[in-house]
PDB file of N, CA and C in Angstrom:
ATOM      1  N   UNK A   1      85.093 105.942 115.218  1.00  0.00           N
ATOM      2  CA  UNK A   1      86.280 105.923 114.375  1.00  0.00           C
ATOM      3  C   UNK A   1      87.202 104.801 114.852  1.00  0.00           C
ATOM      4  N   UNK A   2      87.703 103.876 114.182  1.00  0.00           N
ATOM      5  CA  UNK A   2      88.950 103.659 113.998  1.00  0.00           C
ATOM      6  C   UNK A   2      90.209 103.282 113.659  1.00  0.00           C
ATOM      7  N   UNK A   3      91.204 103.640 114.566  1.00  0.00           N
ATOM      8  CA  UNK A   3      92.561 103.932 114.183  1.00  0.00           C
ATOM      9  C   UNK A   3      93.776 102.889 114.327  1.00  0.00           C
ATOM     10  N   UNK A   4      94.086 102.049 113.168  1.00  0.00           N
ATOM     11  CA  UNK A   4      95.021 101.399 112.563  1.00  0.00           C
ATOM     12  C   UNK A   4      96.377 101.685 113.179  1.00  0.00           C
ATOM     13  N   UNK A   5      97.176 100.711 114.080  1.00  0.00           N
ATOM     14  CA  UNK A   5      99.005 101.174 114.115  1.00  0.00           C
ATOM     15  C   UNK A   5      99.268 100.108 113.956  1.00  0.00           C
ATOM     16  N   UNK A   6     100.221 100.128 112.976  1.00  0.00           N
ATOM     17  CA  UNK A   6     101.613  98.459 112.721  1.00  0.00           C
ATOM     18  C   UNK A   6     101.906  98.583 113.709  1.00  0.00           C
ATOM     19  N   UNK A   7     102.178  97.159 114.697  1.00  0.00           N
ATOM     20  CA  UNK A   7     103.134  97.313 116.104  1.00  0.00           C
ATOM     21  C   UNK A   7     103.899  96.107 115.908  1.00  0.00           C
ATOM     22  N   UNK A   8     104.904  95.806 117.108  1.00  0.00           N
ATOM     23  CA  UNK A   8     105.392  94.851 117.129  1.00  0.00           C
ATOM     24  C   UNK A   8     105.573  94.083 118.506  1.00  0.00           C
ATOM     25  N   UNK A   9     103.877  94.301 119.221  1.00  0.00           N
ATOM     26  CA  UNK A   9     103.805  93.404 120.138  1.00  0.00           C
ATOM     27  C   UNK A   9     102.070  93.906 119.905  1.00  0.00           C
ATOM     28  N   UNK A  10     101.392  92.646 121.484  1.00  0.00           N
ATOM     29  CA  UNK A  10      99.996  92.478 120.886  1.00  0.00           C
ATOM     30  C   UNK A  10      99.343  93.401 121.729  1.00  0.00           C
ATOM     31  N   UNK A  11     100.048  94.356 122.358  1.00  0.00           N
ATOM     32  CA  UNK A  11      99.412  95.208 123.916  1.00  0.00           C
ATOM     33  C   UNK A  11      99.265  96.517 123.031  1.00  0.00           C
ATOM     34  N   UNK A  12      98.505  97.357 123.977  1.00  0.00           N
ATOM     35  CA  UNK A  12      98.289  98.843 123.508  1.00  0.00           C
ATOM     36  C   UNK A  12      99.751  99.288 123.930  1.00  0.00           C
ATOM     37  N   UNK A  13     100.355  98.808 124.683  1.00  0.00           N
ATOM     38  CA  UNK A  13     101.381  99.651 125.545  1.00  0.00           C
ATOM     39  C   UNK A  13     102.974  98.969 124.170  1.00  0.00           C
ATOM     40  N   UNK A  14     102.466  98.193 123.661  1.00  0.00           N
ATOM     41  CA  UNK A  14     104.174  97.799 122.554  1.00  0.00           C
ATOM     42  C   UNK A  14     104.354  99.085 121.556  1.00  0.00           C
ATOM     43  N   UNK A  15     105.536  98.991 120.888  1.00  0.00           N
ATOM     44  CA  UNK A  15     105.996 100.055 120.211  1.00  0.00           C
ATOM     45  C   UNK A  15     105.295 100.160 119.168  1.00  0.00           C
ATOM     46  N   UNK A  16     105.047 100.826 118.066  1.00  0.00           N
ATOM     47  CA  UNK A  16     104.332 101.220 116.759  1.00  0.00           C
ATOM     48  C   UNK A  16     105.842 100.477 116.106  1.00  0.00           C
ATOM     49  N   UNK A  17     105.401  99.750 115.274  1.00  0.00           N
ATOM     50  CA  UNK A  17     106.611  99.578 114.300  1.00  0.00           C
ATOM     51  C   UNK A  17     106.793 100.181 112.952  1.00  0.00           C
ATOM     52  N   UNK A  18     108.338 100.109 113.210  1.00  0.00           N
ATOM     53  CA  UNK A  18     109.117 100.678 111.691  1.00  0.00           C
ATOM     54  C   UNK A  18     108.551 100.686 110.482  1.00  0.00           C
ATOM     55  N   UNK A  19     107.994  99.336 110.375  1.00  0.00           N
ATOM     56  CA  UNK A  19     107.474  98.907 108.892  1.00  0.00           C
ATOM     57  C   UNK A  19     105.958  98.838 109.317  1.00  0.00           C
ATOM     58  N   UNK A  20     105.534  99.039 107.931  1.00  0.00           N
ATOM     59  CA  UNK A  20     104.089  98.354 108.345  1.00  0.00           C
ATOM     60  C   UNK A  20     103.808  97.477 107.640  1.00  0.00           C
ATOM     61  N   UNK A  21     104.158  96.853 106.665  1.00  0.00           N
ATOM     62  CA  UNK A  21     103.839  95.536 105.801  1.00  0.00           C
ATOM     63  C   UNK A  21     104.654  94.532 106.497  1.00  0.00           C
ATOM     64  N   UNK A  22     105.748  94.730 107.186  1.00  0.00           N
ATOM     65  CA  UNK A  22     106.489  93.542 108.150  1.00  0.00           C
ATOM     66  C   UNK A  22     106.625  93.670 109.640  1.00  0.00           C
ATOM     67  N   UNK A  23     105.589  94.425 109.948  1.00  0.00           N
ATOM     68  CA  UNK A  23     104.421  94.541 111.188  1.00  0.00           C
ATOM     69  C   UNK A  23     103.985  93.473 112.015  1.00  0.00           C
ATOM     70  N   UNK A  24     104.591  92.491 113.111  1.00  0.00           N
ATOM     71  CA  UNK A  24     104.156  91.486 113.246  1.00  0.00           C
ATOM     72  C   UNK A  24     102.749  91.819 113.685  1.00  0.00           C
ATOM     73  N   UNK A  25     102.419  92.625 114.148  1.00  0.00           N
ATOM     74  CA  UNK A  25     100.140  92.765 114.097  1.00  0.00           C
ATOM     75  C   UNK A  25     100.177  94.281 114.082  1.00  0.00           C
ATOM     76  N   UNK A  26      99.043  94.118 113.543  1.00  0.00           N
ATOM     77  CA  UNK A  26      97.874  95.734 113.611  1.00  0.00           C
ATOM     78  C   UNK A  26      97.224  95.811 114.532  1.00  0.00           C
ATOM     79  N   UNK A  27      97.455  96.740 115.575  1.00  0.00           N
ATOM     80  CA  UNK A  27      96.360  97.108 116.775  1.00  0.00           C
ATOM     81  C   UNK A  27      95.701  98.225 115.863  1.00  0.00           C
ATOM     82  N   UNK A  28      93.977  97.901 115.994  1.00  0.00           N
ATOM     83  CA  UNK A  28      93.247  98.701 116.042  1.00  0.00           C
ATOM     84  C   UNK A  28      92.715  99.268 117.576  1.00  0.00           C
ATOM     85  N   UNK A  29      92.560 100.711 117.474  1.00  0.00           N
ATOM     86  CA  UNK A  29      91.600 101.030 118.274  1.00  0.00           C
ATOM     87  C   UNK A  29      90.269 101.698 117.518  1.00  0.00           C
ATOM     88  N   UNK A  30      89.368 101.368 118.758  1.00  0.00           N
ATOM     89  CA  UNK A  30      88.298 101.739 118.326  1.00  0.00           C
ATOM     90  C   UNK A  30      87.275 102.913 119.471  1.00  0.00           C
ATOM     91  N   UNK A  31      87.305 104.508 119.140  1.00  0.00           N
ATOM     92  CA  UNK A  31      87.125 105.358 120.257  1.00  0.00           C
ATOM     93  C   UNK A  31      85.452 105.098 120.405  1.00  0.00           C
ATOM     94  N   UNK A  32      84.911 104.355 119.914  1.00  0.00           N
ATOM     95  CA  UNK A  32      83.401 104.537 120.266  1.00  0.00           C
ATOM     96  C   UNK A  32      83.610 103.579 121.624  1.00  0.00           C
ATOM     97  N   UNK A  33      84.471 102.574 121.368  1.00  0.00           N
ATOM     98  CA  UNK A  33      84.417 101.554 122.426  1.00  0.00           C
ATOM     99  C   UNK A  33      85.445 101.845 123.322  1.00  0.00           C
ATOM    100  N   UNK A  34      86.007 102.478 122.937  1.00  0.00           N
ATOM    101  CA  UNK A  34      87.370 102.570 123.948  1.00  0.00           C
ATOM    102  C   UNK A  34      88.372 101.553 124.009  1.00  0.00           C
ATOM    103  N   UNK A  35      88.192 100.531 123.106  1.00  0.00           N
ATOM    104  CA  UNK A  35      89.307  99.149 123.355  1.00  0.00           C
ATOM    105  C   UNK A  35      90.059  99.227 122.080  1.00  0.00           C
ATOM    106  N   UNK A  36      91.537  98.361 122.300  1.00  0.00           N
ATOM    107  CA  UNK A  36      92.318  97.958 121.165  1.00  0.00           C
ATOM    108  C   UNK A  36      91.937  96.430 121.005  1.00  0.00           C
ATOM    109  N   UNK A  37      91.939  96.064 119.762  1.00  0.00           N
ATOM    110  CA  UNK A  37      92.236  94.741 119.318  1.00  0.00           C
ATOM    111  C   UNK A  37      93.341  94.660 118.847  1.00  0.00           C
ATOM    112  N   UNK A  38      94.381  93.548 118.779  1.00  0.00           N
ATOM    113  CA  UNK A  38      95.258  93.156 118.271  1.00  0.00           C
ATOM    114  C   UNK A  38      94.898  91.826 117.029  1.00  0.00           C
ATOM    115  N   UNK A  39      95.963  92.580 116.083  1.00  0.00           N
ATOM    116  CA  UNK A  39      95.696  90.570 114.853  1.00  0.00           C
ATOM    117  C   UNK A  39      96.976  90.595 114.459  1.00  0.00           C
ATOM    118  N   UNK A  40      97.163  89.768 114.235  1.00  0.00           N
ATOM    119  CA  UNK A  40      98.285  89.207 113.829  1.00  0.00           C
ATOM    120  C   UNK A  40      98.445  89.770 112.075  1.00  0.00           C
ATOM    121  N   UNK A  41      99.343  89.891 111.561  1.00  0.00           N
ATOM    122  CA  UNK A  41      99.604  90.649 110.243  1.00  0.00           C
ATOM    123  C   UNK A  41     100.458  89.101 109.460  1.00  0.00           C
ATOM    124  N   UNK A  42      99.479  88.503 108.771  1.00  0.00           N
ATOM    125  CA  UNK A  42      99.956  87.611 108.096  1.00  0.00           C
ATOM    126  C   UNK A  42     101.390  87.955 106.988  1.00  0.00           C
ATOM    127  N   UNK A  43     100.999  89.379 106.281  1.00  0.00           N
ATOM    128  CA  UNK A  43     102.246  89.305 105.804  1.00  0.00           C
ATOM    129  C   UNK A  43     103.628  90.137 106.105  1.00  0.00           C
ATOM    130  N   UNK A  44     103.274  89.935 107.326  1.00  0.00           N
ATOM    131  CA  UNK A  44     104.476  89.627 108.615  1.00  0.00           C
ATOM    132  C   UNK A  44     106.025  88.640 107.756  1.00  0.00           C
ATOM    133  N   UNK A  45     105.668  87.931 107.488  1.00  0.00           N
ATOM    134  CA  UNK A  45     106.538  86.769 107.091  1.00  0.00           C
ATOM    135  C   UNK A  45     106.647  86.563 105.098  1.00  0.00           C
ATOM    136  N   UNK A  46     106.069  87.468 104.242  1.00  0.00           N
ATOM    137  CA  UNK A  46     106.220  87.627 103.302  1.00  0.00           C
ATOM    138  C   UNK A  46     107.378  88.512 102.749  1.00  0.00           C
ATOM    139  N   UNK A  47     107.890  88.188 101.638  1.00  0.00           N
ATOM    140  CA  UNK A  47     109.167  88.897 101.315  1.00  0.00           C
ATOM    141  C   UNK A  47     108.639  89.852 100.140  1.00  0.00           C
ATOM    142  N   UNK A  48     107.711  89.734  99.268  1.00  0.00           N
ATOM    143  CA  UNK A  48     106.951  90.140  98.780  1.00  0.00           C
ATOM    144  C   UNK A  48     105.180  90.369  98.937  1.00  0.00           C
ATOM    145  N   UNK A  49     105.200  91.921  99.315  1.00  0.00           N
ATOM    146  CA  UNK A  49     103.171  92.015  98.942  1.00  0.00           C
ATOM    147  C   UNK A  49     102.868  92.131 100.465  1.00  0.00           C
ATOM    148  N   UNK A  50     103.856  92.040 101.500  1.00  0.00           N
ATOM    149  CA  UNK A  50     103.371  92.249 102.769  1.00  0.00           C
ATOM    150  C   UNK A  50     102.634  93.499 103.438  1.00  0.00           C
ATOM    151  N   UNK A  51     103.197  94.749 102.486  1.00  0.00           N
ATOM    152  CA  UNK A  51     101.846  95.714 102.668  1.00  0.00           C
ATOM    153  C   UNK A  51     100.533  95.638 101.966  1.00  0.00           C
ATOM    154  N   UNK A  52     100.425  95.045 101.125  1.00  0.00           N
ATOM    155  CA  UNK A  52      99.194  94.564 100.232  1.00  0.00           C
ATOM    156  C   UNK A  52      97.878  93.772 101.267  1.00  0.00           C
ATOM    157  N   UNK A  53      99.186  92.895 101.932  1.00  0.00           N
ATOM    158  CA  UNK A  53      98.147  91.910 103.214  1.00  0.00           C
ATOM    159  C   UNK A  53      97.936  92.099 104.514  1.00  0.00           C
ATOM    160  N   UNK A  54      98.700  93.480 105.064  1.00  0.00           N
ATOM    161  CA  UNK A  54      98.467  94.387 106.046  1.00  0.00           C
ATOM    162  C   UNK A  54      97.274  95.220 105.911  1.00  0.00           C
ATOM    163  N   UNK A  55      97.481  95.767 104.622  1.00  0.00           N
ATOM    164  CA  UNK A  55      96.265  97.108 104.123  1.00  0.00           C
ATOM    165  C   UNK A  55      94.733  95.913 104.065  1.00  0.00           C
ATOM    166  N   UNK A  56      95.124  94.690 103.574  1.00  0.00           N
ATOM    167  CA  UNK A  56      93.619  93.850 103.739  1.00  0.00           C
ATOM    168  C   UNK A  56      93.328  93.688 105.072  1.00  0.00           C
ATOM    169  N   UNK A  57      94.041  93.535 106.462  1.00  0.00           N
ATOM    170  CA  UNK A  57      93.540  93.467 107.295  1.00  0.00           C
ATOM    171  C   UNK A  57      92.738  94.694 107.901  1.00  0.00           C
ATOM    172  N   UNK A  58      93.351  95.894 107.723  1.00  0.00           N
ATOM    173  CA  UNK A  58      92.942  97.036 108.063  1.00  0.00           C
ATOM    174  C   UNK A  58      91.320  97.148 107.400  1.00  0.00           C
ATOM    175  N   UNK A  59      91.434  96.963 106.089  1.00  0.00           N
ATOM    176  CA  UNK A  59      90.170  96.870 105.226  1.00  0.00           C
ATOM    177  C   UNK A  59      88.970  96.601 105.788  1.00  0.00           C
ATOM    178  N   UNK A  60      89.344  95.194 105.891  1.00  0.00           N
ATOM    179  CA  UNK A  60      88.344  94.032 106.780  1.00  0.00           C
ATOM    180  C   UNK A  60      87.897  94.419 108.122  1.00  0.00           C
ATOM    181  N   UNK A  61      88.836  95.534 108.811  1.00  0.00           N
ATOM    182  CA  UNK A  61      88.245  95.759 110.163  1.00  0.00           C
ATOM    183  C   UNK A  61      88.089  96.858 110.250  1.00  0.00           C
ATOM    184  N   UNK A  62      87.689  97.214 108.796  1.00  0.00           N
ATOM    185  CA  UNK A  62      86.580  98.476 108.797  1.00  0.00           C
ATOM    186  C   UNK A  62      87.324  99.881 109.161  1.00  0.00           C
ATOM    187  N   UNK A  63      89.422 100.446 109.517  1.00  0.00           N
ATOM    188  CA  UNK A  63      89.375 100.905 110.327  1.00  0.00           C
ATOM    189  C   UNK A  63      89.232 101.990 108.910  1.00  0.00           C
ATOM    190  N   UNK A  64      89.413 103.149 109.829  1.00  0.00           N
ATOM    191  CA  UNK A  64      89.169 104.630 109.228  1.00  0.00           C
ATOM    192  C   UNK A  64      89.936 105.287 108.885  1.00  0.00           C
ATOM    193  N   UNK A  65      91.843 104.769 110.127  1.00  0.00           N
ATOM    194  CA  UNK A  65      92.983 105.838 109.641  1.00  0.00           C
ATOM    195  C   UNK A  65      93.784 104.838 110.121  1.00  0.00           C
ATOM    196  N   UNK A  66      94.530 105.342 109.193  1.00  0.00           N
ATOM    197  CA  UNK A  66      96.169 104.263 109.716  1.00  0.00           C
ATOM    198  C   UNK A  66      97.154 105.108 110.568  1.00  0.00           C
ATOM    199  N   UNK A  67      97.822 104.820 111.183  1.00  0.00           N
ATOM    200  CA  UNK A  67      99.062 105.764 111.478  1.00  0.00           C
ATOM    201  C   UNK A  67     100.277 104.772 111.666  1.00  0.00           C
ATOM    202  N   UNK A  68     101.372 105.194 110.795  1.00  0.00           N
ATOM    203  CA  UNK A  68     102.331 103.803 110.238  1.00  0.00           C
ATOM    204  C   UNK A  68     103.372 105.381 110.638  1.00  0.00           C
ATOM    205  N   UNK A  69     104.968 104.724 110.412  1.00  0.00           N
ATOM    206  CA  UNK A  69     106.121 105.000 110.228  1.00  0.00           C
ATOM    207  C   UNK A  69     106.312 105.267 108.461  1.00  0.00           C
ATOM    208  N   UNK A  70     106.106 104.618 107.933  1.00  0.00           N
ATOM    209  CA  UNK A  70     106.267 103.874 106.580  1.00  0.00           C
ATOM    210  C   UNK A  70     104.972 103.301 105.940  1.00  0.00           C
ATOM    211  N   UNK A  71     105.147 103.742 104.278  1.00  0.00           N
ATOM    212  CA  UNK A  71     104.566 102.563 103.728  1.00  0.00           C
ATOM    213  C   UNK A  71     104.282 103.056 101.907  1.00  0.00           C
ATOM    214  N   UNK A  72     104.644 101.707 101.551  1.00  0.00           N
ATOM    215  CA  UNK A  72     105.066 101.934 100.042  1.00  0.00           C
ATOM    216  C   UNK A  72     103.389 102.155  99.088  1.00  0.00           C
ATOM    217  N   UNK A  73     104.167 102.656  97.947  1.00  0.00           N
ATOM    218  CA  UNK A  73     103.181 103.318  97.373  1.00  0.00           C
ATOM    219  C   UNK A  73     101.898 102.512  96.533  1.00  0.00           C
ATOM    220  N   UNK A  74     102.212 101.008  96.545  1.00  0.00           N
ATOM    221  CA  UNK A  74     101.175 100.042  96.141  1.00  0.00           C
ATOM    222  C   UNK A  74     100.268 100.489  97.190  1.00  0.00           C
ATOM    223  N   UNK A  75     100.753 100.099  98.340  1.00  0.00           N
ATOM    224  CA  UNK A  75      99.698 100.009  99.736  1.00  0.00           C
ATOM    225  C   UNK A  75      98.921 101.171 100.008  1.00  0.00           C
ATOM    226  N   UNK A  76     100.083 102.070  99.284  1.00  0.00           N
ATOM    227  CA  UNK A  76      99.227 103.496  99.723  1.00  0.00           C
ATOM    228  C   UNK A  76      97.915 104.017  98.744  1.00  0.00           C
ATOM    229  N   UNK A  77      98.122 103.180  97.765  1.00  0.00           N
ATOM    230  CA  UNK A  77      97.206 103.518  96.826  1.00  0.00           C
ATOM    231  C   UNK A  77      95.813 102.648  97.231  1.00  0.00           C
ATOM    232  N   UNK A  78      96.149 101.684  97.624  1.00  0.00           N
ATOM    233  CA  UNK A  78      95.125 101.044  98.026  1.00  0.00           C
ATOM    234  C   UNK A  78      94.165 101.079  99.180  1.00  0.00           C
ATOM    235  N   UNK A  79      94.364 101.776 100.090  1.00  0.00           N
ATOM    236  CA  UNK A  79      94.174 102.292 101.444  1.00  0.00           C
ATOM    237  C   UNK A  79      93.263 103.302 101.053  1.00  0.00           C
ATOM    238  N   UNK A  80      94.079 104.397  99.925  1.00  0.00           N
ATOM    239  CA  UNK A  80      93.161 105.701  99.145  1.00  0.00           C
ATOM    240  C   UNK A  80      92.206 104.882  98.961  1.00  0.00           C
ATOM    241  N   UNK A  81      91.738 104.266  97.705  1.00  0.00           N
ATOM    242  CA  UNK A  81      90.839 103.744  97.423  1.00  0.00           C
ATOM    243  C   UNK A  81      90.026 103.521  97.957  1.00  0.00           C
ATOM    244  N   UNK A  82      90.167 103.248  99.353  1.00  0.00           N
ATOM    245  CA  UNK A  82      89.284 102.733 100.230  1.00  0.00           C
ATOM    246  C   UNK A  82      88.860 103.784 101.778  1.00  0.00           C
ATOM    247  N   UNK A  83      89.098 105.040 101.229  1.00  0.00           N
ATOM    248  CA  UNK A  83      88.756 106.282 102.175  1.00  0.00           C
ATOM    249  C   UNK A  83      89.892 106.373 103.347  1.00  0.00           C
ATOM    250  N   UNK A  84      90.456 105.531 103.460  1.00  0.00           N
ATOM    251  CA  UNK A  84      91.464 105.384 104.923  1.00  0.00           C
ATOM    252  C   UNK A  84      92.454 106.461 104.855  1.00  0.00           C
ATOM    253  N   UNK A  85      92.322 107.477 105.536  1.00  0.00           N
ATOM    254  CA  UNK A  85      93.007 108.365 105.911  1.00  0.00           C
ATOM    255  C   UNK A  85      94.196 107.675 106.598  1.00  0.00           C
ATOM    256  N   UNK A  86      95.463 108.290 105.738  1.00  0.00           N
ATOM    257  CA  UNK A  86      96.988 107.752 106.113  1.00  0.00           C
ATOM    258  C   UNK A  86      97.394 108.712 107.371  1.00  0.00           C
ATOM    259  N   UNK A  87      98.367 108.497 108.142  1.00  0.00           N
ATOM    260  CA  UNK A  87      99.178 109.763 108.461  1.00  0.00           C
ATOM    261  C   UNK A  87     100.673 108.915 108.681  1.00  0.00           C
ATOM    262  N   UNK A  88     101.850 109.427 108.587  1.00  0.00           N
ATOM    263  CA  UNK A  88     102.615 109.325 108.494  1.00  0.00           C
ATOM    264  C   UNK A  88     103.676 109.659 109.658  1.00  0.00           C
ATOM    265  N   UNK A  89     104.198 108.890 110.891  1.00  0.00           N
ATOM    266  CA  UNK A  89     104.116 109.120 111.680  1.00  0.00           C
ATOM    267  C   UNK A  89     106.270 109.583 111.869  1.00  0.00           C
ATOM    268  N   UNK A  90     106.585 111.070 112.534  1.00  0.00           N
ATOM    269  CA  UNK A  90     107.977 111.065 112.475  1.00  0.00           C
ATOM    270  C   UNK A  90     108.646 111.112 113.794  1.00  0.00           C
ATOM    271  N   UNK A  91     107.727 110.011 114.988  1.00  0.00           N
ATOM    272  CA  UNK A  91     108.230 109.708 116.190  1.00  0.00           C
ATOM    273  C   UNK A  91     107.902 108.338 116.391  1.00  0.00           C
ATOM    274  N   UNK A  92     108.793 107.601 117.471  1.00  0.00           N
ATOM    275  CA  UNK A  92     108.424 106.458 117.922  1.00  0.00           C
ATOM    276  C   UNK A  92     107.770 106.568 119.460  1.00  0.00           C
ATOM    277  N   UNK A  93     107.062 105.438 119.448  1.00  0.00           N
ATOM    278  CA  UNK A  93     106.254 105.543 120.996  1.00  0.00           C
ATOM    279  C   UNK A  93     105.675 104.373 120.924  1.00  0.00           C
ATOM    280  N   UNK A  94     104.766 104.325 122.281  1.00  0.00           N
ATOM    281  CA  UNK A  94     104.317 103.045 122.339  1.00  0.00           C
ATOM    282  C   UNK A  94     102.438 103.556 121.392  1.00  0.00           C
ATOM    283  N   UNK A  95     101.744 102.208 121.090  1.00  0.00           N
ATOM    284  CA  UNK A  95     100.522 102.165 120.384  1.00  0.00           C
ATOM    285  C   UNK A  95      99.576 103.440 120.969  1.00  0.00           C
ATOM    286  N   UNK A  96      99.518 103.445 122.237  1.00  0.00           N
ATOM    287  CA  UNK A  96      98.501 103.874 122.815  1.00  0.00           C
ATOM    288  C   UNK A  96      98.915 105.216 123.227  1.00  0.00           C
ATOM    289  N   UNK A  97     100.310 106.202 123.031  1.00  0.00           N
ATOM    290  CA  UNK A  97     100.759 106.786 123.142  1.00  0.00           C
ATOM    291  C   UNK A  97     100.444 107.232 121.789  1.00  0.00           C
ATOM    292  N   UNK A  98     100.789 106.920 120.870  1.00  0.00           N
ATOM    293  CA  UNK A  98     100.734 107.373 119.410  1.00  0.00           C
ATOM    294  C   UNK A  98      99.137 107.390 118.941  1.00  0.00           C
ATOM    295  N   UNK A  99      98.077 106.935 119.688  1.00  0.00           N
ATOM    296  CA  UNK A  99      96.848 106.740 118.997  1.00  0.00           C
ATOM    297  C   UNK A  99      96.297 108.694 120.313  1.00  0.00           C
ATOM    298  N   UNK A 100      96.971 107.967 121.389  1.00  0.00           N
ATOM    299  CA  UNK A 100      96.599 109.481 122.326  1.00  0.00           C
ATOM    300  C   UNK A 100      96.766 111.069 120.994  1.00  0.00           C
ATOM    301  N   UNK A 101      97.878 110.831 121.049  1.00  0.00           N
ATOM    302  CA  UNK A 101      98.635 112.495 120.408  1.00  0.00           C
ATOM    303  C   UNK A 101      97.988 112.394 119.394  1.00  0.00           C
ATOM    304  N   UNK A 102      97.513 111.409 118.440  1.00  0.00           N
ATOM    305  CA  UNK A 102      96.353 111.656 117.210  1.00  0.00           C
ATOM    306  C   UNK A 102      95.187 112.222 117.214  1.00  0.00           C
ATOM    307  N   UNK A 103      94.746 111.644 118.798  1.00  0.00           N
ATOM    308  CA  UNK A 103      93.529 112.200 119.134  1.00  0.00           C
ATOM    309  C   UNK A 103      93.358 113.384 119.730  1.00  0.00           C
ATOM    310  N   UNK A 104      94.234 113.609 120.093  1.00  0.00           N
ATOM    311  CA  UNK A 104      94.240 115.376 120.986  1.00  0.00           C
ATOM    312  C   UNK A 104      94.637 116.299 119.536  1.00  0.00           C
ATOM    313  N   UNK A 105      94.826 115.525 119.002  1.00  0.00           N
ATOM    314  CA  UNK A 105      95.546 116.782 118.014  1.00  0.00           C
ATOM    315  C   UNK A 105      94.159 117.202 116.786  1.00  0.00           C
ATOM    316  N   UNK A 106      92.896 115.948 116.750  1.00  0.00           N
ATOM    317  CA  UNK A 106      91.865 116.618 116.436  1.00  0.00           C
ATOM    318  C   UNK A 106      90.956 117.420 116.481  1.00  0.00           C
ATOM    319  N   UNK A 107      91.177 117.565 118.112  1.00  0.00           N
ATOM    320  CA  UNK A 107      90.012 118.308 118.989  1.00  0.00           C
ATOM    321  C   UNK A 107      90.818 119.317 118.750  1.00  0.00           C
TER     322      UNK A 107
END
């Protein structure tokens, strides 16, 4: 599996950010491997459609679930479409903190 967070630094250890379409990167993790990747969220810097080009990165890297603060209902529709389980997150923490409590909370 994995699991999608908007952040706003490139470490497992930076905060999950507010937004997720003006997200400066998406850390994925990935539990088969145990590692995060970081990318950069191109529409980071868009004033329009920046969750549109967040939800494509997620797409592209195959993940499985997002876990955002936020996120508008274009993006959200599009994510559906594409099996990605949303969750909607009503604390702040750091990436790897917030991907932990997701995962304990399945088992």
């Amino acid at each position: 599996m994995k699991i999608a967070v908007p952040s706003i630094g490139k470490n497992p250890e930076s905060f999950v950010s507010n937004s997720f379409g003006h997200a400066p990167f998406i850390i994925i993790y990935n539990d088969e491997t145990n590692k995060y990747n970081h990318f950069e969220n191109i529409g980071f810097k868009l004033k329009d459609g920046s969750g549109i080009k967040a939800a494509e990165l997620i797409i592209q890297n195959n993940a499985d679930v997002l876990l955002t603060r936020e996120i508008g209902h274009k993006t959200y529709s599009v994510l559906m479409k594409e099996h990605i389980s949303i969750h909607i997150l009503n604390i702040s923490g750091s990436v790897k903190s917030t991907v932990n409590k997701y995962l304990k909370k399945r088992k």
